[in-house]
C-alpha atoms as a PDB file:
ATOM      1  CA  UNK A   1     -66.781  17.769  -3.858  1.00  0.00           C
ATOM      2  CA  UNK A   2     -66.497  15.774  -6.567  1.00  0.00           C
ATOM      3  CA  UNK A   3     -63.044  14.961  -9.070  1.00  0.00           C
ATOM      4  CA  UNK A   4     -59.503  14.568  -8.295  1.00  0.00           C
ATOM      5  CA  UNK A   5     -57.958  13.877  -5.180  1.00  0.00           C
ATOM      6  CA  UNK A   6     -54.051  14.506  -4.534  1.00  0.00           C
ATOM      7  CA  UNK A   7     -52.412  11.786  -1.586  1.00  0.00           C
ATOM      8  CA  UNK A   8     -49.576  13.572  -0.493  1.00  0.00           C
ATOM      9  CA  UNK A   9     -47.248  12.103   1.656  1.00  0.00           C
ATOM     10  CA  UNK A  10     -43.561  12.048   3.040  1.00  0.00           C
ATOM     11  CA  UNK A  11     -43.237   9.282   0.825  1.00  0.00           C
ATOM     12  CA  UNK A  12     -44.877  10.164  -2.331  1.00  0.00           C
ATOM     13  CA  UNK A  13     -47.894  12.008  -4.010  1.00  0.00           C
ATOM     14  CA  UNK A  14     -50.343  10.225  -6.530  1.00  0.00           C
ATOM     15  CA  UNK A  15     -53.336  11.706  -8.222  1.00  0.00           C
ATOM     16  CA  UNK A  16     -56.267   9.570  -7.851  1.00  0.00           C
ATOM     17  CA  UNK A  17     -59.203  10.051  -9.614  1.00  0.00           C
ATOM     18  CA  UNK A  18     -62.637   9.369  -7.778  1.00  0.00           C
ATOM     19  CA  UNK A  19     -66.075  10.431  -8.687  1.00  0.00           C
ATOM     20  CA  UNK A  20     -67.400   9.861  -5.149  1.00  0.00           C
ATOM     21  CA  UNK A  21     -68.427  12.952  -2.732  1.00  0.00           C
ATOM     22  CA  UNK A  22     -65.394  13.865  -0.405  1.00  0.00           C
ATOM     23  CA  UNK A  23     -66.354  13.105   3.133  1.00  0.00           C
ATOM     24  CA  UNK A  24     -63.356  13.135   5.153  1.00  0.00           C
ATOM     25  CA  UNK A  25     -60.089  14.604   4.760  1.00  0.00           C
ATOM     26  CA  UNK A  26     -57.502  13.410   7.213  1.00  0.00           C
ATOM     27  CA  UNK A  27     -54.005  15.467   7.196  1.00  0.00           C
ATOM     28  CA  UNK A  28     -51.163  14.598   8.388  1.00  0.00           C
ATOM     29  CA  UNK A  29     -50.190  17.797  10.733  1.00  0.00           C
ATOM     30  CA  UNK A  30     -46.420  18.622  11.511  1.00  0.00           C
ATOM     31  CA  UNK A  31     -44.263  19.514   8.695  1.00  0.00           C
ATOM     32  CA  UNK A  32     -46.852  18.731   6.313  1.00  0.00           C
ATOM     33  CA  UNK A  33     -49.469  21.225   7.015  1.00  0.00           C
ATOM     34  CA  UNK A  34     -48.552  23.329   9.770  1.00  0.00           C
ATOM     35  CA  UNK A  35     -44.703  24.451  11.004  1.00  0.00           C
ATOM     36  CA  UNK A  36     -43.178  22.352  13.111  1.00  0.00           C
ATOM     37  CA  UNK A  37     -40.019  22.299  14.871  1.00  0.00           C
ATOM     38  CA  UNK A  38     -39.591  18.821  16.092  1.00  0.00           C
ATOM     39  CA  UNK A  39     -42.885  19.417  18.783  1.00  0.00           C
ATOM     40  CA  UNK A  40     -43.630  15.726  17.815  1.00  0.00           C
ATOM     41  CA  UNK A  41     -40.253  14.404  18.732  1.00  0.00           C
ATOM     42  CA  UNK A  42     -39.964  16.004  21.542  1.00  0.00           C
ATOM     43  CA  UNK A  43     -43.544  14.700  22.634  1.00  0.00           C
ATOM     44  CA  UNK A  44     -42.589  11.178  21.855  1.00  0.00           C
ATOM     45  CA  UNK A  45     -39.374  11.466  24.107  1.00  0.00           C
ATOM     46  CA  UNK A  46     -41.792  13.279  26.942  1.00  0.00           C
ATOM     47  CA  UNK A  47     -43.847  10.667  26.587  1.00  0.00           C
ATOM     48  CA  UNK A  48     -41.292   8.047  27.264  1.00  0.00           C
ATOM     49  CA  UNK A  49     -39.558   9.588  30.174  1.00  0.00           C
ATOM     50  CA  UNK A  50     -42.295   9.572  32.063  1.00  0.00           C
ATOM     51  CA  UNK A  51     -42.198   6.174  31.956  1.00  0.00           C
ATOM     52  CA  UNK A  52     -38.707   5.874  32.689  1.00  0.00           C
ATOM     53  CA  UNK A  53     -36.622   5.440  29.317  1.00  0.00           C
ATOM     54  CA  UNK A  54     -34.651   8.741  28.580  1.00  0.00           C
ATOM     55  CA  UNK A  55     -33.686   8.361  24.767  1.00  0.00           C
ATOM     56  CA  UNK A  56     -32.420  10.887  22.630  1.00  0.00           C
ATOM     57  CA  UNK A  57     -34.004  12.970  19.917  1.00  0.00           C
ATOM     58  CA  UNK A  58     -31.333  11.678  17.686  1.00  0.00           C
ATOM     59  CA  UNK A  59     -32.714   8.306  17.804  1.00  0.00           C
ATOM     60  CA  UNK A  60     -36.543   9.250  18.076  1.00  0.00           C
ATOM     61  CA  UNK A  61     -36.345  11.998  15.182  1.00  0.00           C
ATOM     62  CA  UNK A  62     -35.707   8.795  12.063  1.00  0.00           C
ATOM     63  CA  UNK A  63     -38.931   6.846  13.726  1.00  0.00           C
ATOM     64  CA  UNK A  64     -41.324   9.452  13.430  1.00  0.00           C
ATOM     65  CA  UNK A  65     -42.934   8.621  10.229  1.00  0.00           C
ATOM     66  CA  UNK A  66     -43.755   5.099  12.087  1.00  0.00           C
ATOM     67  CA  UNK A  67     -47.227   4.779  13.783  1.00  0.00           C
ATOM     68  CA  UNK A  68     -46.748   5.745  17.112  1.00  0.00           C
ATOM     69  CA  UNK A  69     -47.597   2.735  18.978  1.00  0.00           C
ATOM     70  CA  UNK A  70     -44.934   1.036  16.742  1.00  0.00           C
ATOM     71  CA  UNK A  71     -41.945   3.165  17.085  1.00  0.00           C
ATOM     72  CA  UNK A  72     -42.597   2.686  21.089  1.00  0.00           C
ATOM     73  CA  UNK A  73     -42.873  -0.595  20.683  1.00  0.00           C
ATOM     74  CA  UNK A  74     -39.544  -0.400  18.693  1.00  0.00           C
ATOM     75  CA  UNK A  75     -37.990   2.228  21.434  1.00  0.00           C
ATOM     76  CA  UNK A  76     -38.716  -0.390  24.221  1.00  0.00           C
ATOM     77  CA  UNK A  77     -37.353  -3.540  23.033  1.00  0.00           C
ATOM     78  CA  UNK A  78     -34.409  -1.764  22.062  1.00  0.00           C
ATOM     79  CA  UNK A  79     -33.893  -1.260  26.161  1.00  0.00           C
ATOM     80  CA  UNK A  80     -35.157  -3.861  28.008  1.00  0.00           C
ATOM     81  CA  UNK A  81     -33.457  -6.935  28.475  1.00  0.00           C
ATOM     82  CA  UNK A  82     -37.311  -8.269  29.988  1.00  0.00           C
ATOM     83  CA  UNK A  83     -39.189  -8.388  26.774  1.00  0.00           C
ATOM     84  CA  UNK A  84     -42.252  -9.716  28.789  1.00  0.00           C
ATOM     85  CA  UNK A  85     -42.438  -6.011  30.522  1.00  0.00           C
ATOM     86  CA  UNK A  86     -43.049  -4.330  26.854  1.00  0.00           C
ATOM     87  CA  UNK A  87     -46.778  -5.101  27.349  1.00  0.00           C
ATOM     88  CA  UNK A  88     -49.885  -3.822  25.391  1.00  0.00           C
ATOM     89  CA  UNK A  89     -50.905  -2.066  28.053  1.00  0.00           C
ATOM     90  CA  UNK A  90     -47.740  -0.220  28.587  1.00  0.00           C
ATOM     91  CA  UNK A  91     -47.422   0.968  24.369  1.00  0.00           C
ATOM     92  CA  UNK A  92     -51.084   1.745  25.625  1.00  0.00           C
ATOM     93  CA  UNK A  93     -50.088   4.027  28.210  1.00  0.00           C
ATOM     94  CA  UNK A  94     -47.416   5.366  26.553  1.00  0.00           C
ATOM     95  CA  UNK A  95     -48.797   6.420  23.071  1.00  0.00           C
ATOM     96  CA  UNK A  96     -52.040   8.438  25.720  1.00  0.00           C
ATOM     97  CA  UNK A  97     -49.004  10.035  27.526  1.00  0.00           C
ATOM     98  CA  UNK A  98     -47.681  11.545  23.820  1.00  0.00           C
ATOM     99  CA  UNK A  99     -51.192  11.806  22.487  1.00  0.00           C
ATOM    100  CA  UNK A 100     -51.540  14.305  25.680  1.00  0.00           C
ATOM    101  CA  UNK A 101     -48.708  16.089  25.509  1.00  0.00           C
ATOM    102  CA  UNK A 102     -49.330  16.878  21.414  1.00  0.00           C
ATOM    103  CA  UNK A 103     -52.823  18.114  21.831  1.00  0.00           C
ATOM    104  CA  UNK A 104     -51.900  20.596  24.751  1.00  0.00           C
ATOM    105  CA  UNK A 105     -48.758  21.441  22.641  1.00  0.00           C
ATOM    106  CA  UNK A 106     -51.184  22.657  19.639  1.00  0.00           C
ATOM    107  CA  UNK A 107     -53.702  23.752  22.174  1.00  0.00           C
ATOM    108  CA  UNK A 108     -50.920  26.324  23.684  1.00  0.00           C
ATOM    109  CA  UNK A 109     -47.809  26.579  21.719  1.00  0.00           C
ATOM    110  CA  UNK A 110     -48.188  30.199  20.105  1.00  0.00           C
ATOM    111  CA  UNK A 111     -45.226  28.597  17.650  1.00  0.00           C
ATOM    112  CA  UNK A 112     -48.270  26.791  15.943  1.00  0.00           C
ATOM    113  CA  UNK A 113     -48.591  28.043  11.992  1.00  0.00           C
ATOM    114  CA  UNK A 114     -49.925  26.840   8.761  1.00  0.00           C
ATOM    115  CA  UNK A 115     -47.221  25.963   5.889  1.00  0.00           C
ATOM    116  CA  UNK A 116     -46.932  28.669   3.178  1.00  0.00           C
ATOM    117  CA  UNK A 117     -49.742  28.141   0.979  1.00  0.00           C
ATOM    118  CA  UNK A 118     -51.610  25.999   2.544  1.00  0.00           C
ATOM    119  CA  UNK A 119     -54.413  28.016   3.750  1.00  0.00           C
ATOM    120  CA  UNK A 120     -55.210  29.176   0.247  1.00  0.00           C
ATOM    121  CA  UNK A 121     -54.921  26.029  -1.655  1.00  0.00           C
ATOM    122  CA  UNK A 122     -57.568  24.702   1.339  1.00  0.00           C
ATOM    123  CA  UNK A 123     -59.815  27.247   0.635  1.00  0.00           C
ATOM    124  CA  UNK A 124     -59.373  27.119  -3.152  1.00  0.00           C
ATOM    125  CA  UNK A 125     -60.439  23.506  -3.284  1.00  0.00           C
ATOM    126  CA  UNK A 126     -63.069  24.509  -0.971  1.00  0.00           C
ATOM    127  CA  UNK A 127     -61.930  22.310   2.159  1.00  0.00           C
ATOM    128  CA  UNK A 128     -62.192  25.281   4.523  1.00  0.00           C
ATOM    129  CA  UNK A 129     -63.893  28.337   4.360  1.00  0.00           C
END
């Protein structure tokens, strides 16, 4: 597909025009393309309890925008006194743990639904069939 391409994102939208072929379309998924109702907050704390740090939703649900690895990264030094213990390998360990638990939430979760709309606009820019 060749023409315009929209960037959409929490933090603005930009038309960009490109006469190259379209060969990958990455979407951001909750809230921007399916329904979601905090799954990937609640992940993210999952995630982290099973390492031991219980932290509320009220603090995770402002750092979701953040890369992943970042916002633990962030959640961690915010608790340990030991920064030497907030290792690569840990984030590492971590971000798999929430990576995980998203994929068998939209495996599963019956809640899981596309955003009004965006179904058709997909298939009437002919990125699905």
């Amino acid at each position: 597909m060749k023409g315009q391409i929209w960037i959409e994102s929490d933090f603005f939208t930009s038309k960009i025009k490109n006469d190259m072929a379209i060969q990958l379309v990455v979407f951001d998924m909750a809230g921007t393309t399916v329904k979601d109702e905090n799954s990937v907050g609640l992940a993210f704390q999952h995630a982290m309890k099973q390492y031991g740090y219980e932290i509320p939703l009220e603090e995770i649900n402002p750092i979701m925008g953040y890369e992943k690895p970042f916002a633990i990264k962030m959640m961690l030094e915010k608790r340990v006194e030991d920064a030497s213990i907030i290792t690569d390998t840990l984030i590492s360990d971590i971000h798999q743990q929430f990576v995980a638990s998203m994929i068998q939430f939209y495996k599963t979760s019956p809640d899981i639904m596309p955003l009004p709309d965006v179904e058709r606009i997909m298939r009437e820019e002919g990125w699905t069939k």
